[in-house]
N, C-alpha and C. Protein backbone atom coordinates (compact mmCIF):
# COMPACT_ATOMS: atom_id res chain seq x y z
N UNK A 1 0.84 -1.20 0.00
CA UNK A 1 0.00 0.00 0.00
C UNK A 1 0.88 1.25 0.00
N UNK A 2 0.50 2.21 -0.53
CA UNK A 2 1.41 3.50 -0.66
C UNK A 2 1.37 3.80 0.55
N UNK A 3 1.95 5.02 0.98
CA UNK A 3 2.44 5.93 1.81
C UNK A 3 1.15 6.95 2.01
N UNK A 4 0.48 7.13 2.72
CA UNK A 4 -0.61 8.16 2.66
C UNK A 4 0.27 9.75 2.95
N UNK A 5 0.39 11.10 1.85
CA UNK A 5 1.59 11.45 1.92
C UNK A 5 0.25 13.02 1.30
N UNK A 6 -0.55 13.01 0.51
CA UNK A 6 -1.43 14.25 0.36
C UNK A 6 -2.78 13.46 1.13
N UNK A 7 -3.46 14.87 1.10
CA UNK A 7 -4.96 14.74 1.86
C UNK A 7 -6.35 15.21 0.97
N UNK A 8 -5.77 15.47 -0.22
CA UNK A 8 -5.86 16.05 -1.59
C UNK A 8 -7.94 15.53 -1.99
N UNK A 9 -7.91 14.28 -1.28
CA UNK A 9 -9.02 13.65 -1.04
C UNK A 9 -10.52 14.00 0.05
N UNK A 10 -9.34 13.88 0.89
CA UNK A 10 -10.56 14.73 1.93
C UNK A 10 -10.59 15.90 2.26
N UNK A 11 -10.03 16.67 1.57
CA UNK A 11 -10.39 18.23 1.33
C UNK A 11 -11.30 18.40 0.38
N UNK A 12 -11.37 17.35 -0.99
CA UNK A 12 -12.54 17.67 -1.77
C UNK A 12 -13.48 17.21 -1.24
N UNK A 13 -13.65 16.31 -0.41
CA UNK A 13 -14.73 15.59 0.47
C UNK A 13 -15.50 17.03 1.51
N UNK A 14 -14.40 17.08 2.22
CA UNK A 14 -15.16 18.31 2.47
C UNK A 14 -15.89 19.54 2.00
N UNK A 15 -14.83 19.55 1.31
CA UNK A 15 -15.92 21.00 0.44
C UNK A 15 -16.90 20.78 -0.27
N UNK A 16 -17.13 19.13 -0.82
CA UNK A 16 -18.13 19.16 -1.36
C UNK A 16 -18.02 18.84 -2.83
N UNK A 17 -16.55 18.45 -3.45
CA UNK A 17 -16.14 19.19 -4.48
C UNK A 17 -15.67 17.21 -4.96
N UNK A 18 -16.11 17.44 -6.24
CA UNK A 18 -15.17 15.63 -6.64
C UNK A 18 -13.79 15.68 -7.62
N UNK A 19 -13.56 14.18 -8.00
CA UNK A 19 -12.19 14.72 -8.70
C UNK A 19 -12.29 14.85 -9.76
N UNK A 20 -13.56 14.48 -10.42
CA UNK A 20 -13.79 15.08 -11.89
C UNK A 20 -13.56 16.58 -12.13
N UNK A 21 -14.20 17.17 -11.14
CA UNK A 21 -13.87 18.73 -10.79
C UNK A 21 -13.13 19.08 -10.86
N UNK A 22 -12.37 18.61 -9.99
CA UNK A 22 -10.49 19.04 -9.97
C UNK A 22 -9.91 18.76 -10.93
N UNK A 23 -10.09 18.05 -11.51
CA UNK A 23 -9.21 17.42 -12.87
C UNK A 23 -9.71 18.57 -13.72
N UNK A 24 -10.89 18.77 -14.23
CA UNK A 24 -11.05 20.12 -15.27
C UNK A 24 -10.56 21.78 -14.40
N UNK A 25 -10.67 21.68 -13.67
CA UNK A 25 -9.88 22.40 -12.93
C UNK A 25 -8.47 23.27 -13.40
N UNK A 26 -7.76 21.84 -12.77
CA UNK A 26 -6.36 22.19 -12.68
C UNK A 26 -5.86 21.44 -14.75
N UNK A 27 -6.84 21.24 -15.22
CA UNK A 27 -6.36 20.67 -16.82
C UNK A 27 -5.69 19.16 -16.75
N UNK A 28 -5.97 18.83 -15.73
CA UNK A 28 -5.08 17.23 -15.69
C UNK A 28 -6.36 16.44 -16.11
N UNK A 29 -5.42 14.95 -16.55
CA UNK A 29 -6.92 13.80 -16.94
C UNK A 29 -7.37 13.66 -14.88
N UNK A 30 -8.97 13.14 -15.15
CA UNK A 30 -9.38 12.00 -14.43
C UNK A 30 -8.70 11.40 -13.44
N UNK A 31 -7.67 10.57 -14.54
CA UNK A 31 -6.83 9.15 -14.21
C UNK A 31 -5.94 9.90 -13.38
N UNK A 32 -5.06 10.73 -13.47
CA UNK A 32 -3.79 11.35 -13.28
C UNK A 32 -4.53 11.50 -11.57
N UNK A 33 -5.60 12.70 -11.61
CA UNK A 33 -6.19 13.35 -10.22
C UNK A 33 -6.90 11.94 -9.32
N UNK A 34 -7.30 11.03 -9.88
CA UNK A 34 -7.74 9.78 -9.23
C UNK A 34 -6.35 9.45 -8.28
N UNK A 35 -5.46 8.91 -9.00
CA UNK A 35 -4.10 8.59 -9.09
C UNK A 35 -3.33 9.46 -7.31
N UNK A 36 -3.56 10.66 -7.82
CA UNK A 36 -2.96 11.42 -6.82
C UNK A 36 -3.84 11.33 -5.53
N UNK A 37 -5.35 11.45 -5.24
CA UNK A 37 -5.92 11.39 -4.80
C UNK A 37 -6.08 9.99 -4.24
N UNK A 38 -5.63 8.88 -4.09
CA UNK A 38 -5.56 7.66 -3.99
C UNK A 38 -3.96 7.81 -3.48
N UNK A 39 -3.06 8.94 -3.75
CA UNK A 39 -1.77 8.34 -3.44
C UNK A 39 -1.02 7.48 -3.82
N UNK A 40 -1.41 7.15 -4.88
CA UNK A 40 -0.69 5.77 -5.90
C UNK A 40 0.19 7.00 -6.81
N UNK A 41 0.03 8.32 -6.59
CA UNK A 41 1.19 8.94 -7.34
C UNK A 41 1.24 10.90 -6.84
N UNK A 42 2.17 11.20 -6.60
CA UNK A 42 1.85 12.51 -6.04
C UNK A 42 2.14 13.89 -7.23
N UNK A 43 1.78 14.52 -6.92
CA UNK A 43 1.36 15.84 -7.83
C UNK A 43 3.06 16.75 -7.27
N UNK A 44 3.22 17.33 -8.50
CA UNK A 44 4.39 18.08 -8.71
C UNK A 44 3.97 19.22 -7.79
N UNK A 45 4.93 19.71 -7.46
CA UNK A 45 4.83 21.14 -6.04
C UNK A 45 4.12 22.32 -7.03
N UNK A 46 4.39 22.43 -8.10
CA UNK A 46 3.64 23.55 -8.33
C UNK A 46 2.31 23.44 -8.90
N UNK A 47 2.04 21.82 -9.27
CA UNK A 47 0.32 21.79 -9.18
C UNK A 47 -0.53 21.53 -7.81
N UNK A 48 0.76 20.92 -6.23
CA UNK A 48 0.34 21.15 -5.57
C UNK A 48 -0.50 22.64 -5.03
N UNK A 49 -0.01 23.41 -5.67
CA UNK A 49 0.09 25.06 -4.84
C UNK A 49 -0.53 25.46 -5.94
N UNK A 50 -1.43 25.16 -6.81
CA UNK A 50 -2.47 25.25 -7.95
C UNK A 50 -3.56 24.90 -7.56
N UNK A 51 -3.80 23.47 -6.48
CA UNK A 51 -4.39 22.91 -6.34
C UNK A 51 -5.19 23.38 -5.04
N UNK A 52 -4.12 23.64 -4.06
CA UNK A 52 -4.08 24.95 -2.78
C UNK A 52 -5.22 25.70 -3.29
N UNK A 53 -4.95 26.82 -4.40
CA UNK A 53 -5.57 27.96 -4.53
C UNK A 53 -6.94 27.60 -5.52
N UNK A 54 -6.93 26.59 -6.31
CA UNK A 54 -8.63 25.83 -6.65
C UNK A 54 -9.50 25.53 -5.65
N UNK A 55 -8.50 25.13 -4.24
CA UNK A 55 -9.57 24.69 -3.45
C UNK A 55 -9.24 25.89 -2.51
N UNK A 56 -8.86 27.11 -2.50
CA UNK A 56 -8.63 28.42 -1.48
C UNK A 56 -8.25 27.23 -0.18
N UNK A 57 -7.16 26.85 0.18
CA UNK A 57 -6.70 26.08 1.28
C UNK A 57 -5.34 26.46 1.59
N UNK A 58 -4.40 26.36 2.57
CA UNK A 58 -3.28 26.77 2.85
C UNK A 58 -2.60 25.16 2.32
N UNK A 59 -1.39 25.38 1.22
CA UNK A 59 -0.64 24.23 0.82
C UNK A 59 -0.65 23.17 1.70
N UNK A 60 -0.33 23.45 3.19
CA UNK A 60 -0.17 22.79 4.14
C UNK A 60 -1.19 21.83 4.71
N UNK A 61 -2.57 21.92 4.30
CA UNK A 61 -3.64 21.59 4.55
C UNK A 61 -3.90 19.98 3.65
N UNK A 62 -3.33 20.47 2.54
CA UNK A 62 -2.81 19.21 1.32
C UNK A 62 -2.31 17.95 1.56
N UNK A 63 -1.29 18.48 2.06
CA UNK A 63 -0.10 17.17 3.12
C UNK A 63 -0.58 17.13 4.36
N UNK A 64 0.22 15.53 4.79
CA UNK A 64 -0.04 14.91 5.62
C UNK A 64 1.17 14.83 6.94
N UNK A 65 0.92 15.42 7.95
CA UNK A 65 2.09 15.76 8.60
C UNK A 65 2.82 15.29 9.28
N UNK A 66 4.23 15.35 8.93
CA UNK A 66 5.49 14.42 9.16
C UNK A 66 5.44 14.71 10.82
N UNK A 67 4.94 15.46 11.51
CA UNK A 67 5.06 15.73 12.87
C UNK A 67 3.47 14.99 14.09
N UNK A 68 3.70 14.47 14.78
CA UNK A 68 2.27 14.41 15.27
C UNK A 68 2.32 15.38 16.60
């Protein structure tokens, strides 16, 4: 199982928002935003911080924190 490493998932959960959305969004396929959203592959830092400001969230909110 991957590394649970973005939260990219339950931020759209919360807002209400799915990943079809996000994917026309930010211009990525489906597959790609599934992908990331599942954590089977992570999003480059500057579509992270694209992705931040689609969903108005602080970057930090995205990731999953190395500190408890």
């Amino acid at each position: 199982m991957a590394d649970r490493i973005n939260r990219i998932k339950e931020v759209l959960v919360i807002q209400g928002k799915s990943q079809v959305w996000l994917a026309e969004e930010l211009g990525k396929s489906t597959t790609s935003i599934t992908a990331i959203c599942n954590n089977k592959s992570q999003p480059h830092l500057k579509d992270l911080k694209k992705i931040a400001e689609i969903l108005d969230v602080d970057i930090r909110e995205l990731l999953v924190s190395t500190k408890e």
